[in-house]
Each structure stands twice: as structure tokens, then as C-alpha cells.
PDB file of N, CA and C in Angstrom:
ATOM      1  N   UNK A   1      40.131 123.697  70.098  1.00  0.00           N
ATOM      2  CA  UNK A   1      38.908 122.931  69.995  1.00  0.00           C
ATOM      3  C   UNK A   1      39.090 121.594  70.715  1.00  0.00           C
ATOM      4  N   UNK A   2      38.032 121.562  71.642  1.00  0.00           N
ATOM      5  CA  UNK A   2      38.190 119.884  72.672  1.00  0.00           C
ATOM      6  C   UNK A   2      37.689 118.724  71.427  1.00  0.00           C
ATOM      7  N   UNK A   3      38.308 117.830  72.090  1.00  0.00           N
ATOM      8  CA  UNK A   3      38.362 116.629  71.075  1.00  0.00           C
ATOM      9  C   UNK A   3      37.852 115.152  72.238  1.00  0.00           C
ATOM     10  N   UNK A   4      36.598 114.543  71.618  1.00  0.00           N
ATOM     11  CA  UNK A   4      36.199 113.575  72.661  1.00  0.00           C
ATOM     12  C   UNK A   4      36.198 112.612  71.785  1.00  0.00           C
ATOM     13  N   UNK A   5      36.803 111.123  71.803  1.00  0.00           N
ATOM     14  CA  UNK A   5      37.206 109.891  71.315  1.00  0.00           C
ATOM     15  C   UNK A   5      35.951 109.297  71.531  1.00  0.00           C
ATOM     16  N   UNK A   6      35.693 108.668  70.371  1.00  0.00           N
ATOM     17  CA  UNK A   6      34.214 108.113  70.295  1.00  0.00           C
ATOM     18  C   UNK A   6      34.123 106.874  71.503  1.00  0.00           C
ATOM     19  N   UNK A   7      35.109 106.566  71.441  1.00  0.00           N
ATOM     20  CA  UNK A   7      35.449 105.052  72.449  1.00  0.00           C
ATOM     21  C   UNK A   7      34.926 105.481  74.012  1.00  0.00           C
ATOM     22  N   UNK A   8      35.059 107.131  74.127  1.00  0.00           N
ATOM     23  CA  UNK A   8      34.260 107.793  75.555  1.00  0.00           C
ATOM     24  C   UNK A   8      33.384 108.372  75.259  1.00  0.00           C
ATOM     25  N   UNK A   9      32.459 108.521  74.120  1.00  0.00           N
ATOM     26  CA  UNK A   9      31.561 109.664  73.757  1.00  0.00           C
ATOM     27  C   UNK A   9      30.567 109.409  74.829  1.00  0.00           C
ATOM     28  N   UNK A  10      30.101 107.997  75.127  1.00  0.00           N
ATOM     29  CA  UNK A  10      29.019 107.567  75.463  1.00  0.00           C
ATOM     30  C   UNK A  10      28.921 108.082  77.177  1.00  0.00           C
ATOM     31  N   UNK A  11      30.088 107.655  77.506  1.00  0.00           N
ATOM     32  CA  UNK A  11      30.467 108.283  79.257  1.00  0.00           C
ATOM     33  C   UNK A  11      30.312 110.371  78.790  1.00  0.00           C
ATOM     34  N   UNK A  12      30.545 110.936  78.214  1.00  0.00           N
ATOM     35  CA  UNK A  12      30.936 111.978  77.684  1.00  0.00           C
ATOM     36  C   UNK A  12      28.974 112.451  77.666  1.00  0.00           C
ATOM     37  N   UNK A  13      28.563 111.568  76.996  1.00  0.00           N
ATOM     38  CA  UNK A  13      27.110 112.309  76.502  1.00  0.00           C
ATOM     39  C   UNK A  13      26.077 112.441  77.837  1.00  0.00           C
ATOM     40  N   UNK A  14      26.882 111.054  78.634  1.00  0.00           N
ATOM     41  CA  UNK A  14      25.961 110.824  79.905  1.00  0.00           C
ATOM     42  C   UNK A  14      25.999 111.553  81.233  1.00  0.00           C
ATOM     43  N   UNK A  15      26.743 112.852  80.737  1.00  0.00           N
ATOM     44  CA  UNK A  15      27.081 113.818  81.692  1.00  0.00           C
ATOM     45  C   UNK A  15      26.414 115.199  81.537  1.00  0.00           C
ATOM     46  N   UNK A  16      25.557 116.044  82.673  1.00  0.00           N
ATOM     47  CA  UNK A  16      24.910 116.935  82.320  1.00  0.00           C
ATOM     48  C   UNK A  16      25.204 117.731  81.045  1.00  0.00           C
ATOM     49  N   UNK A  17      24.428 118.871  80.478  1.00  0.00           N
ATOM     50  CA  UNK A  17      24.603 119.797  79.432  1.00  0.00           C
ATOM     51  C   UNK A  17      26.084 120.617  80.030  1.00  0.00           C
ATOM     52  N   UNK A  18      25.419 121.156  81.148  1.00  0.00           N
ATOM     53  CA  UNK A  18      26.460 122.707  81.333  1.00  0.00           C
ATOM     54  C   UNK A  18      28.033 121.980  81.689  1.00  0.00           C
ATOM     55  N   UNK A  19      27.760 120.767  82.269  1.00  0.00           N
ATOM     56  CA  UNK A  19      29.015 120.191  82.687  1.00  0.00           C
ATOM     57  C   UNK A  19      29.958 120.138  81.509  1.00  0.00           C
ATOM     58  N   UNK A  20      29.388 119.116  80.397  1.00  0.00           N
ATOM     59  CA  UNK A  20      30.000 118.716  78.881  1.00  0.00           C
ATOM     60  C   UNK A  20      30.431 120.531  78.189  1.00  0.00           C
ATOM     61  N   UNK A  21      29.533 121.434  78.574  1.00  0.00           N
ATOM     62  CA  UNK A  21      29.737 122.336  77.739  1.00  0.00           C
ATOM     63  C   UNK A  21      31.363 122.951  78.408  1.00  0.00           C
ATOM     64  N   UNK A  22      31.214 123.591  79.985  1.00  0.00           N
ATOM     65  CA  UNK A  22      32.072 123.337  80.394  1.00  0.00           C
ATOM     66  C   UNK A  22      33.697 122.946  80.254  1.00  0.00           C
ATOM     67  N   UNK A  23      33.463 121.513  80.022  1.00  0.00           N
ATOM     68  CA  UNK A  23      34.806 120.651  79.231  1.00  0.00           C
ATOM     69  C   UNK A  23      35.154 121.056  77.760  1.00  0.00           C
ATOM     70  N   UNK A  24      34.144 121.376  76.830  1.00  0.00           N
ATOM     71  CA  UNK A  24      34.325 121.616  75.512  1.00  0.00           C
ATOM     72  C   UNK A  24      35.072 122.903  75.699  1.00  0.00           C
ATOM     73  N   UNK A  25      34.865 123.998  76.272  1.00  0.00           N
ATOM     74  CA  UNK A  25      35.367 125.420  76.130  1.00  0.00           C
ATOM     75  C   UNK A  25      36.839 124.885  77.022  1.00  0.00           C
ATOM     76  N   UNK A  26      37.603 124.027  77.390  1.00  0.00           N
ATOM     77  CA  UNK A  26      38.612 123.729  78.032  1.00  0.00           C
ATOM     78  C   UNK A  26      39.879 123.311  76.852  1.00  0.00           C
ATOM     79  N   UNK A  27      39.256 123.021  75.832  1.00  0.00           N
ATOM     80  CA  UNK A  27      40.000 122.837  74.298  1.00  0.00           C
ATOM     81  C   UNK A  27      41.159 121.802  75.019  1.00  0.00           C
ATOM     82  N   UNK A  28      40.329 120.917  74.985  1.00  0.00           N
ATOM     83  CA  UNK A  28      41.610 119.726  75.571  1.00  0.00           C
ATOM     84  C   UNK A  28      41.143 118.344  74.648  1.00  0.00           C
ATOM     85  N   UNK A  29      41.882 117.485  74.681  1.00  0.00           N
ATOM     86  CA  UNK A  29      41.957 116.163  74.067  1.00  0.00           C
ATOM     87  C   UNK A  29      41.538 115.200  75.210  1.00  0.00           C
ATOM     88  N   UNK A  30      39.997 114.514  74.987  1.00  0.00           N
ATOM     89  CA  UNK A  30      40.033 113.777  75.925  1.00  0.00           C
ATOM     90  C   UNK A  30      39.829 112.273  75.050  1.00  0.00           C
ATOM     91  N   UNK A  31      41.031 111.477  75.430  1.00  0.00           N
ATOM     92  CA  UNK A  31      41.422 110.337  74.159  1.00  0.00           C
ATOM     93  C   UNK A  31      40.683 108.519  75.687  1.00  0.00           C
ATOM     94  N   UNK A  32      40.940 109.027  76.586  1.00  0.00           N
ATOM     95  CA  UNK A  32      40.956 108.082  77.350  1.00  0.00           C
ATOM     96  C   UNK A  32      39.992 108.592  78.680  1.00  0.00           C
ATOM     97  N   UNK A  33      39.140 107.118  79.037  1.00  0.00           N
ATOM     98  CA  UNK A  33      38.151 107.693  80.914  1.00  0.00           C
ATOM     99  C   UNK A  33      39.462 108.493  81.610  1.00  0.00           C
ATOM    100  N   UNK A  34      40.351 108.201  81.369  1.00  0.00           N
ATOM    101  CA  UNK A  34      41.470 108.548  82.764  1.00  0.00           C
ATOM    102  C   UNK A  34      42.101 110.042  82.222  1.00  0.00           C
ATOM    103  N   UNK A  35      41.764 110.577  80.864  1.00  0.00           N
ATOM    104  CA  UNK A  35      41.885 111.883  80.402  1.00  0.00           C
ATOM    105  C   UNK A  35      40.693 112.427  81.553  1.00  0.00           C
ATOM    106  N   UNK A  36      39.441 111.722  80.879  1.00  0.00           N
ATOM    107  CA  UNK A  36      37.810 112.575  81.436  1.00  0.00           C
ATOM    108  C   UNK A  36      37.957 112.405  82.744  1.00  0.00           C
ATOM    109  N   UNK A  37      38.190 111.710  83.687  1.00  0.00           N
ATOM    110  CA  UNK A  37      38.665 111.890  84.982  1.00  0.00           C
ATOM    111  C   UNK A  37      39.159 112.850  85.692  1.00  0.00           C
ATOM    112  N   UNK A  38      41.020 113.062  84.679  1.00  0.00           N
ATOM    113  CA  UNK A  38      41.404 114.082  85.714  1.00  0.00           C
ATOM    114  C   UNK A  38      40.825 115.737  84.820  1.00  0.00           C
ATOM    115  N   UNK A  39      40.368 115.490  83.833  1.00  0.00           N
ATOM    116  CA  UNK A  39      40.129 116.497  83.773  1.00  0.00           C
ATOM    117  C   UNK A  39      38.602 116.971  84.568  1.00  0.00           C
ATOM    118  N   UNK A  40      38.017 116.072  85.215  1.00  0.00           N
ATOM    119  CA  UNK A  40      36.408 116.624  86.030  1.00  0.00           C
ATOM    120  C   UNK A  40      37.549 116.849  87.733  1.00  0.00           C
ATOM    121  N   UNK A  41      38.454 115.804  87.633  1.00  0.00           N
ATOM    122  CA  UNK A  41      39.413 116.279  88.828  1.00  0.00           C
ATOM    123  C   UNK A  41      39.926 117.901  89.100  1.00  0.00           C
ATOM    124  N   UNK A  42      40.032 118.033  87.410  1.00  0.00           N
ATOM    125  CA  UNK A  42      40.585 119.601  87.285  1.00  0.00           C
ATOM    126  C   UNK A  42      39.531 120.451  87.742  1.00  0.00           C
ATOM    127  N   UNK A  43      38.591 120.590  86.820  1.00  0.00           N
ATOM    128  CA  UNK A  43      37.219 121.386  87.602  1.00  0.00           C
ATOM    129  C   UNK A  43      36.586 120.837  88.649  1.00  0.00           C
ATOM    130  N   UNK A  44      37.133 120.289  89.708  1.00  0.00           N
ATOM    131  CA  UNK A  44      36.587 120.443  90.922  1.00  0.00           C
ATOM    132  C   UNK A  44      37.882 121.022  91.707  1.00  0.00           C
ATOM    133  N   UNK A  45      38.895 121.170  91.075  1.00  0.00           N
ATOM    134  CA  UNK A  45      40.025 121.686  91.785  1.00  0.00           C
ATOM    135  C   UNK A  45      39.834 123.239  91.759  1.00  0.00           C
ATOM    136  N   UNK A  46      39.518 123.823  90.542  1.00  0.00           N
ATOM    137  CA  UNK A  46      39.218 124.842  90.230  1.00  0.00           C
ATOM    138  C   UNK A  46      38.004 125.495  90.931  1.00  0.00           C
ATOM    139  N   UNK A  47      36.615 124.870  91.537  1.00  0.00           N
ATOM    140  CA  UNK A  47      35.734 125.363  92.210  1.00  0.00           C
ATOM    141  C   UNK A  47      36.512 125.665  93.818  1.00  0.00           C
ATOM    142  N   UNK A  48      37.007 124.503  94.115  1.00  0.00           N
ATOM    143  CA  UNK A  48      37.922 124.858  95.180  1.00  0.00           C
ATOM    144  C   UNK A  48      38.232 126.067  95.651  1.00  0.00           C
ATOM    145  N   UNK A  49      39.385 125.973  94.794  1.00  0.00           N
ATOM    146  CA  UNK A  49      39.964 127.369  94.838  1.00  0.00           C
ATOM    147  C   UNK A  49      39.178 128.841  94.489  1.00  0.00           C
ATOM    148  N   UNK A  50      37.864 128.325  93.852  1.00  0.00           N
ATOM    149  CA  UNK A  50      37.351 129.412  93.410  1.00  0.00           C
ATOM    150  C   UNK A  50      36.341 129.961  95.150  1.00  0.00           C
ATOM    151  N   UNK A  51      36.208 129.441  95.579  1.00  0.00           N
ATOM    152  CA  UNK A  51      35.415 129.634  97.029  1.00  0.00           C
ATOM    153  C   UNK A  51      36.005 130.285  97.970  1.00  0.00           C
TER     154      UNK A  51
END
């Protein structure tokens, strides 16, 4: 189960639906911006490669 730190909820909420949903099914801890970063780093790494 992903875990979003209230201290980022607000950056977190201000990001499309499918995107946030996305991150939630990734069951990661995002405690810090520089967690939510590399992890949108991750899924764009992942479309990448997915092409």
C-alpha cells in the first residue's frame, strides 16, 4: 500500500486522477518532493522503454 506524507499531499492531489492512481498501485512510500520526483522520473522511464 503507497503511503503519501501529508507535508506532499497537496503537490500529490494537484496531479491528474490517472497519474495519482498510477503512483498509488506502485505501493511505494512517498515521504519527501524528491521521493515524488524520482518516482514520476520512474514512470517516464518506464514509458520509454515501453515504446
Amino acid at each position: 500500500m503507497s503511503y503519501v506524507n501529508p507535508a506532499i499531499r497537496p503537490q500529490f492531489d494537484s496531479m491528474p486522477a490517472d497519474l495519482k492512481e498510477h503512483i498509488l498501485q506502485m505501493n511505494i512510500r512517498l515521504e519527501t518532493m524528491n521521493d515524488l520526483m524520482g518516482c514520476l522520473e520512474r514512470i517516464i522511464a518506464e514509458e520509454k522503454t515501453a515504446r
